[in-house]
N, C-alpha and C. Protein backbone atom coordinates (compact mmCIF):
# COMPACT_ATOMS: atom_id res chain seq x y z
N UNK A 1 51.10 -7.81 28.09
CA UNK A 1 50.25 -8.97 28.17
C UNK A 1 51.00 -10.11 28.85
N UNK A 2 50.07 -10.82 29.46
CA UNK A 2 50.67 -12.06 30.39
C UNK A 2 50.10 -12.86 30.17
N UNK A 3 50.33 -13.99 29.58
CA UNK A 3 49.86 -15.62 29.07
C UNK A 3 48.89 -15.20 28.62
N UNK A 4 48.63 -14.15 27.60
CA UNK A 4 47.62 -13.93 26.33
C UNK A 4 46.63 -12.97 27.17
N UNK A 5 46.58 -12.90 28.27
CA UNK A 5 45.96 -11.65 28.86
C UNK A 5 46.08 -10.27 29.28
N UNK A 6 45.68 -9.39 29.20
CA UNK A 6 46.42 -8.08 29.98
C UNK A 6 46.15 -7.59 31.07
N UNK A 7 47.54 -7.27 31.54
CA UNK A 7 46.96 -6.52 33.04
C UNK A 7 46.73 -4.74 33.11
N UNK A 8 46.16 -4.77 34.12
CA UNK A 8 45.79 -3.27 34.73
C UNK A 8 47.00 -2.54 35.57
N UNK A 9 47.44 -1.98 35.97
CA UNK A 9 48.20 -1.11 37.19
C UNK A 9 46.86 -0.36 37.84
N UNK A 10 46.55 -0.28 38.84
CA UNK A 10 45.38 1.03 39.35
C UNK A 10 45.77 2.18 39.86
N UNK A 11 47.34 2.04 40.03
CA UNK A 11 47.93 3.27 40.50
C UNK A 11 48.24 3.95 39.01
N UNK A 12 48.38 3.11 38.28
CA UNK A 12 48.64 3.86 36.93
C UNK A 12 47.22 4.58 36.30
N UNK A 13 47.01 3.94 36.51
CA UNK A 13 45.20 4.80 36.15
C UNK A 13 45.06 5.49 37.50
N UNK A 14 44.92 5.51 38.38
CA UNK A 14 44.53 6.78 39.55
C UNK A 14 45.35 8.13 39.23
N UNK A 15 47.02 7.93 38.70
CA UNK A 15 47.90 8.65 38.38
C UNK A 15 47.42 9.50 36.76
N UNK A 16 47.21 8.89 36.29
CA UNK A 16 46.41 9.38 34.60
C UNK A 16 45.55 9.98 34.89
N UNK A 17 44.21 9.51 35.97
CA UNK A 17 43.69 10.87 36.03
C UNK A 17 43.47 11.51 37.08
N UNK A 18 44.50 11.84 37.87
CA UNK A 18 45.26 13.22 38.09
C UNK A 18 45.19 13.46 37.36
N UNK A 19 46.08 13.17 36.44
CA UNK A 19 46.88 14.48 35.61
C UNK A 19 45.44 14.62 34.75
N UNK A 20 44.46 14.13 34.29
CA UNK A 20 43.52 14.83 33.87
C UNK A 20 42.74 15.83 34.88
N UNK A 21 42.49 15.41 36.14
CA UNK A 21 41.75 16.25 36.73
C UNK A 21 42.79 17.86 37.09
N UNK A 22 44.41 17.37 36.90
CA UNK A 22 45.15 18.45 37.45
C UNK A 22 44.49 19.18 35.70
N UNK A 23 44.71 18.92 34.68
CA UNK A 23 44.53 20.06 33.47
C UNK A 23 43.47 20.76 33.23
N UNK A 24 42.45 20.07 34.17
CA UNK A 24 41.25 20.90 33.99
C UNK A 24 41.15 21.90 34.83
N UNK A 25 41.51 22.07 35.75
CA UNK A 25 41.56 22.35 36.53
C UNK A 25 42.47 23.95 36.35
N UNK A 26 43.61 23.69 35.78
CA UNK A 26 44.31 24.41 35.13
C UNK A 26 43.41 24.87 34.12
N UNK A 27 42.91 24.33 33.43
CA UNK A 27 42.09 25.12 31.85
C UNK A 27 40.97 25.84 32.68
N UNK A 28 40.33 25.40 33.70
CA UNK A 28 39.17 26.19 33.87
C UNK A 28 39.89 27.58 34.85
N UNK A 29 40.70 27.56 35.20
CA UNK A 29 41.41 28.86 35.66
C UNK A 29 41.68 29.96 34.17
N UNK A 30 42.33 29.61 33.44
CA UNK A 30 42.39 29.98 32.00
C UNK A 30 41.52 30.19 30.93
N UNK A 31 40.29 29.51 31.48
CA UNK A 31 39.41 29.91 30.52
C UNK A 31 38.21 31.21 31.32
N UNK A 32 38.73 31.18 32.68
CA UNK A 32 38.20 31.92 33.51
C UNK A 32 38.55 33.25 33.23
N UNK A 33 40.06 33.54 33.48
CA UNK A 33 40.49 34.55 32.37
C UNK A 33 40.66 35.12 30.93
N UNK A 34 40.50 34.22 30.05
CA UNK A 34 40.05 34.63 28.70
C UNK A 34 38.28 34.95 29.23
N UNK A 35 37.42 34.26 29.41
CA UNK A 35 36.67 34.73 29.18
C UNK A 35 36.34 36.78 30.15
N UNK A 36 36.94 36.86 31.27
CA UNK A 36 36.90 38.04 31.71
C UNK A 36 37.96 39.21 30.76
N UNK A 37 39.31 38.57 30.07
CA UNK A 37 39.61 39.93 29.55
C UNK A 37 38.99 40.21 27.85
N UNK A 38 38.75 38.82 27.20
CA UNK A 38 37.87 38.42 26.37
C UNK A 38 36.97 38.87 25.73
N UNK A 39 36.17 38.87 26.99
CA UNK A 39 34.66 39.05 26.99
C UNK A 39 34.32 40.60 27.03
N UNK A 40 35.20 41.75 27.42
CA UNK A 40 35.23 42.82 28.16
C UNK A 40 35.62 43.62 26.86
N UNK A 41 34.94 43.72 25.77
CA UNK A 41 35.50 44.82 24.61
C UNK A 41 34.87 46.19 24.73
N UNK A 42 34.11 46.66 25.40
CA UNK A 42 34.25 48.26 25.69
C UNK A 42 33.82 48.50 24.17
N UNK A 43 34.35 49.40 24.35
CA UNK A 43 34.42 50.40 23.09
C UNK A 43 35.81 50.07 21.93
N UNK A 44 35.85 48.72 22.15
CA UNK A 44 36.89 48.35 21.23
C UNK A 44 36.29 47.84 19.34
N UNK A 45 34.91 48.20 19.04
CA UNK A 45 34.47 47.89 17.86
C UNK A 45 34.31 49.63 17.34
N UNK A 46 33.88 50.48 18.66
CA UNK A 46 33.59 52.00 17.70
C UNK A 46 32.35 52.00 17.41
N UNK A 47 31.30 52.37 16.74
CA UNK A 47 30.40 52.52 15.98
C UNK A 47 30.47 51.76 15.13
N UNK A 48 31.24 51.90 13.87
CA UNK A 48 31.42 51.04 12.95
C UNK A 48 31.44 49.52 13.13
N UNK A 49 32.00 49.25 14.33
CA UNK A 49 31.44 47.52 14.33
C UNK A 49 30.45 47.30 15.01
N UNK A 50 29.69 48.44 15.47
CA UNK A 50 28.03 48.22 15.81
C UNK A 50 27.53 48.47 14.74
N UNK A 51 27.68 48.98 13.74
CA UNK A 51 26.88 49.11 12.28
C UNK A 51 27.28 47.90 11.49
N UNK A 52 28.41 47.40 10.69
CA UNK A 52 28.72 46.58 10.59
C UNK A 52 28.45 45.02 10.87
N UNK A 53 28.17 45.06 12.04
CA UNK A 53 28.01 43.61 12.81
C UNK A 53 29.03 42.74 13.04
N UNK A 54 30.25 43.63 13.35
CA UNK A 54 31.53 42.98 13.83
C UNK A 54 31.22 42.62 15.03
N UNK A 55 31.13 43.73 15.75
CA UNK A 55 30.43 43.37 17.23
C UNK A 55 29.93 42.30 17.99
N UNK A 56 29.18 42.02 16.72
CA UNK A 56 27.80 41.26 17.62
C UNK A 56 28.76 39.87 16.69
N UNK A 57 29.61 39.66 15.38
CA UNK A 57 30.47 38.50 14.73
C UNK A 57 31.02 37.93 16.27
N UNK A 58 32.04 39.32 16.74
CA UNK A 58 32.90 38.78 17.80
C UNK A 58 32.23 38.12 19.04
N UNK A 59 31.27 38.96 19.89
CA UNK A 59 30.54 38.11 20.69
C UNK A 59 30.30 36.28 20.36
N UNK A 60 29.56 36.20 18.84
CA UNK A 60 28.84 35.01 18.74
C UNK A 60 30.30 33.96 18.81
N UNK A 61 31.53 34.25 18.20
CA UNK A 61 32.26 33.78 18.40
C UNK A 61 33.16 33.64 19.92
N UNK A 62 33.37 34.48 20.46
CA UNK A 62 33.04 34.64 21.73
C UNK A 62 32.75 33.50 22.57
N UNK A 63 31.08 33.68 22.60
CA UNK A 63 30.80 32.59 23.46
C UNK A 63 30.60 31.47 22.87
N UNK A 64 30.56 31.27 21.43
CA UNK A 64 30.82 29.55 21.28
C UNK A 64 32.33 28.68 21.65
N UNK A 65 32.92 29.84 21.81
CA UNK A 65 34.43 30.12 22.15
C UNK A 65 34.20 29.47 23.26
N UNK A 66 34.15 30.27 24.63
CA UNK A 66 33.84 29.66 25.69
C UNK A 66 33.06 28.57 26.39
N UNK A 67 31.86 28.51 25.48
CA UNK A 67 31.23 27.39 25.74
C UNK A 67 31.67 26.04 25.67
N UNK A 68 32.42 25.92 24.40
CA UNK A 68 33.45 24.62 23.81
C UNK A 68 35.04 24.56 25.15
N UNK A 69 35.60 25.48 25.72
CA UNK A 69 36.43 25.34 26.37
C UNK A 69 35.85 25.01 27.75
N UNK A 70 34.77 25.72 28.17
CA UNK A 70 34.31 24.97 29.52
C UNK A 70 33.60 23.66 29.39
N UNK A 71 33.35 23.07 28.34
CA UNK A 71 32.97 21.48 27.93
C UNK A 71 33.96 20.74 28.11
N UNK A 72 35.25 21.24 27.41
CA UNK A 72 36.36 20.85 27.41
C UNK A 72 36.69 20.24 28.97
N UNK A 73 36.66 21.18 29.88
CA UNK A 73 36.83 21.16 31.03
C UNK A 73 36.17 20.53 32.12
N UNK A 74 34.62 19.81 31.49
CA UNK A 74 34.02 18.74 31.81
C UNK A 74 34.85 17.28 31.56
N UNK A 75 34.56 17.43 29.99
CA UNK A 75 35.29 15.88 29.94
C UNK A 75 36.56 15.69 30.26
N UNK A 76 37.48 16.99 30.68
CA UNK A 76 38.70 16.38 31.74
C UNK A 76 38.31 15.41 33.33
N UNK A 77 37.11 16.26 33.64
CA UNK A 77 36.93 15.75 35.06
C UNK A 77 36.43 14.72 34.72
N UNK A 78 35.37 14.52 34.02
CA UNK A 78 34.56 13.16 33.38
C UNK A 78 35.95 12.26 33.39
N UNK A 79 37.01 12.80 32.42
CA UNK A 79 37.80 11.36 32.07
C UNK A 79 38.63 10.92 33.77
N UNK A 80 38.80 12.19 34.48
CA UNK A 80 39.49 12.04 35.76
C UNK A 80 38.43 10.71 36.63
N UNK A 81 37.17 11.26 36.90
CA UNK A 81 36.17 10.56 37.60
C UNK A 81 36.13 9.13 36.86
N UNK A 82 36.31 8.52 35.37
CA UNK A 82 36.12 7.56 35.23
C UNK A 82 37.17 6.39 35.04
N UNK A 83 38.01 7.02 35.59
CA UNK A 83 39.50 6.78 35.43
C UNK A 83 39.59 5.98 36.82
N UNK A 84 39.53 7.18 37.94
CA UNK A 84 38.99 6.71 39.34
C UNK A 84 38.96 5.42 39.91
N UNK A 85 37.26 5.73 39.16
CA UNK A 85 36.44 4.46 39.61
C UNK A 85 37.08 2.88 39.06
N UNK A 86 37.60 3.16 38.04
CA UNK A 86 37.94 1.95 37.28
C UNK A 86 39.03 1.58 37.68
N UNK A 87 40.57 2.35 38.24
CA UNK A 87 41.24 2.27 39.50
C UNK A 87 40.23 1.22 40.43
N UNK A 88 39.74 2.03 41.48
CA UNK A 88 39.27 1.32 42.67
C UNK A 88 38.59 -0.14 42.23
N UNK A 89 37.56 -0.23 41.06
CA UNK A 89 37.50 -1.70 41.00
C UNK A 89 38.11 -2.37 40.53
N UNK A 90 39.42 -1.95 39.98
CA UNK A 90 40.21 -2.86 39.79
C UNK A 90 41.02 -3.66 41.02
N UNK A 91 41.15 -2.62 42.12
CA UNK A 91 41.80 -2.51 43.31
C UNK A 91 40.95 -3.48 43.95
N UNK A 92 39.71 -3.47 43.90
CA UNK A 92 38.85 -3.93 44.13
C UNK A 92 38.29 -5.68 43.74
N UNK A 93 38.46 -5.81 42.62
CA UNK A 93 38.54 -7.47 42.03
C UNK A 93 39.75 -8.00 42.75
N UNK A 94 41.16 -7.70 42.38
CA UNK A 94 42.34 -7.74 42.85
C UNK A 94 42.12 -8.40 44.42
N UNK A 95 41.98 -7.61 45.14
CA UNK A 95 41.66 -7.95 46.39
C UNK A 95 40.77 -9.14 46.62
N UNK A 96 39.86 -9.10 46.46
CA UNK A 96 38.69 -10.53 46.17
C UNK A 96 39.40 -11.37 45.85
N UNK A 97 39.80 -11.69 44.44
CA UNK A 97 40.58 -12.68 43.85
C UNK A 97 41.67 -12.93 45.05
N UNK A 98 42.69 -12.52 45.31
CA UNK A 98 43.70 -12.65 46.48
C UNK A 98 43.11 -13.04 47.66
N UNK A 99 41.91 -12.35 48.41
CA UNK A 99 41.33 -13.08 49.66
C UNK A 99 40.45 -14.77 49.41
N UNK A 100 40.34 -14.61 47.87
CA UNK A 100 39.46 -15.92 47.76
C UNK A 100 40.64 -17.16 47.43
N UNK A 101 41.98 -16.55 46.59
CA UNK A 101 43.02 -17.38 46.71
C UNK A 101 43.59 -18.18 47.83
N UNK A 102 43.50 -16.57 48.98
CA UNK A 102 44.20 -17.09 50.10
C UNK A 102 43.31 -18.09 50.87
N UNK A 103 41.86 -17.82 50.94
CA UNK A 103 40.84 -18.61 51.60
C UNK A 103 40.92 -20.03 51.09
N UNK A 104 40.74 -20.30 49.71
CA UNK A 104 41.38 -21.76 49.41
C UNK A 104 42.31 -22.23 49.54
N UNK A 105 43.67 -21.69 49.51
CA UNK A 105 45.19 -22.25 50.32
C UNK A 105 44.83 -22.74 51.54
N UNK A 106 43.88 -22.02 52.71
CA UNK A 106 44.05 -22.55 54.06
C UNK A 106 43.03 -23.50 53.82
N UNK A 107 41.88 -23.84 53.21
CA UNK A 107 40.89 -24.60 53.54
C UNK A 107 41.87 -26.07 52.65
N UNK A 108 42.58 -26.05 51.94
CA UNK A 108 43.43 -26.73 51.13
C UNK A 108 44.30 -27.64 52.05
């Protein structure tokens, strides 16, 4: 804080989300593969977990499984994209304020 106010960095926020947009990015590669070796049980229940209803347990878990990790992988980009924008108008006031500073120095 500076004389009771706080400041912004916009490179510090453009940099933050990177690194959010880099993890999603990363997770949706990873969740790309869980869900293909995952998802792929064959004949890994037998009969018995088609009678049972292991089978059809693992699926439901499964894809609520996946569904929650590719959400996940929204609100990385979400937080990347709003991260962004709030960068640039900060970049953005910044600039204004400074051209309207400098415009009153010369008319001064």
């Amino acid at each position: 804080m500076v004389n009771g106010q706080f400041q912004v960095h916009p490179t510090t926020l453009t940099a933050l989300g990177g690194k959010f947009g880099t993890e999603s990015q990363t997770l949706g590669g990873q969740v790309a593969s869980f869900e293909t070796t995952a998802g792929d049980v064959g004949q890994a229940f037998g009969l018995l977990g088609a009678c049972d209803g292991a089978l059809s347990q693992y699926l439901q878990l499964f894809n609520s499984t996946s569904k929650a990790l590719n959400q996940l992988t929204q609100v990385l980009d979400a937080n990347n994209s709003r991260l962004q924008t709030s960068a640039a108008a900060y970049q953005a006031t910044d600039k204004a304020v400074k051209d309207n500073a400098d415009s009153v120095g010369k008319s001064v």
